[in-house]
Protein backbone atom coordinates (compact mmCIF):
# COMPACT_ATOMS: atom_id res chain seq x y z
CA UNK A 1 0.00 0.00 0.00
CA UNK A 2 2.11 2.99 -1.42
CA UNK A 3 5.22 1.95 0.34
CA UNK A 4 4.10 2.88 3.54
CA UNK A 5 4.14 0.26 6.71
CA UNK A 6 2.53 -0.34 9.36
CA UNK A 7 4.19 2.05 11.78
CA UNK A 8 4.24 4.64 9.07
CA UNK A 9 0.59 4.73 9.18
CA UNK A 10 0.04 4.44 12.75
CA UNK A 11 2.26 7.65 13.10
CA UNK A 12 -0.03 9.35 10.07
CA UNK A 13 -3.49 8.26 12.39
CA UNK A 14 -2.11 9.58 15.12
CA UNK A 15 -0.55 13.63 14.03
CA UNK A 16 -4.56 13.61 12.66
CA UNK A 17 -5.84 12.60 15.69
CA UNK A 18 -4.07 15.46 17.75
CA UNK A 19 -4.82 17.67 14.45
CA UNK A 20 -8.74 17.29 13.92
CA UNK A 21 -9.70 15.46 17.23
CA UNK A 22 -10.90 12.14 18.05
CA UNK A 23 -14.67 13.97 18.08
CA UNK A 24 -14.27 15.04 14.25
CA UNK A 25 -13.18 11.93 12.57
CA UNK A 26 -16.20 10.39 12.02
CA UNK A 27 -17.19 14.02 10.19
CA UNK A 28 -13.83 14.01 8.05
CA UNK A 29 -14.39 10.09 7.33
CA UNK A 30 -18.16 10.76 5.78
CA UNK A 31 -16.95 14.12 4.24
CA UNK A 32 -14.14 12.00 2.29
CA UNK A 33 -16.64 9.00 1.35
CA UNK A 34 -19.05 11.38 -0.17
CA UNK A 35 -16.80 13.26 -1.96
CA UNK A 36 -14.99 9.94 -3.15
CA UNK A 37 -18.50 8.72 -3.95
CA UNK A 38 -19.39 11.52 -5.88
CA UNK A 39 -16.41 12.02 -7.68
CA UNK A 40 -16.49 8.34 -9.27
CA UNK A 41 -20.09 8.52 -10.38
CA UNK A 42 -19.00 12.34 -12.56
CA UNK A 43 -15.85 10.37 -14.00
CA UNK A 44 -18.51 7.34 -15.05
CA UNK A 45 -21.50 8.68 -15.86
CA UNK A 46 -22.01 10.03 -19.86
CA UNK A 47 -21.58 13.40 -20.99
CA UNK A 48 -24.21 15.27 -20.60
CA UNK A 49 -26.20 16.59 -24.20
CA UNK A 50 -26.25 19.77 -25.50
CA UNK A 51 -29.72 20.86 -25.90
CA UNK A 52 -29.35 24.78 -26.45
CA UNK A 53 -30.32 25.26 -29.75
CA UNK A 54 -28.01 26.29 -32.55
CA UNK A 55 -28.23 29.64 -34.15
CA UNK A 56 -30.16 28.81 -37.40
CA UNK A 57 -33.07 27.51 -35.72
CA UNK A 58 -33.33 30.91 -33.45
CA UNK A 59 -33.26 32.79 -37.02
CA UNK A 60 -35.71 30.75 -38.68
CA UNK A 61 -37.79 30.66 -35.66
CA UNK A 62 -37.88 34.97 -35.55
CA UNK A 63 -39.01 34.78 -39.54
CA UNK A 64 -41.91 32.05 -38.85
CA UNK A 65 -43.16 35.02 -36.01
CA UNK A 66 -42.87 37.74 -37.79
């Protein structure tokens, strides 16, 4: 896992701990799950479809009016 061991990442819990607080993990941990969440469904969804309409259908649309 990216090189880093066991104490590594123990070390890494622990400097956020004292950072953020025990009380605000859970907060951080659903913050990062939605976001990670959200961010794979834009990459795999379909672009979306241009519906504005093109500039020869708003002329021909004035001259039908008028």
């Amino acid at each position: 896992m990216l090189g880093l061991g066991f104490q590594e990442l123990l070390i890494i819990l622990i400097i956020i701990m004292v950072l953020f607080g025990a009380s605000r993990l859970p907060e951080l941990g659903k913050g990062m799950g939605s976001f990670l969440r959200n961010f794979k469904k834009a990459t795999s969804e379909p672009e979306e479809i241009d519906v504005t309409p093109n500039k020869e259908a708003k002329d021909s649309s004035k001259t039908k009016d008028s």
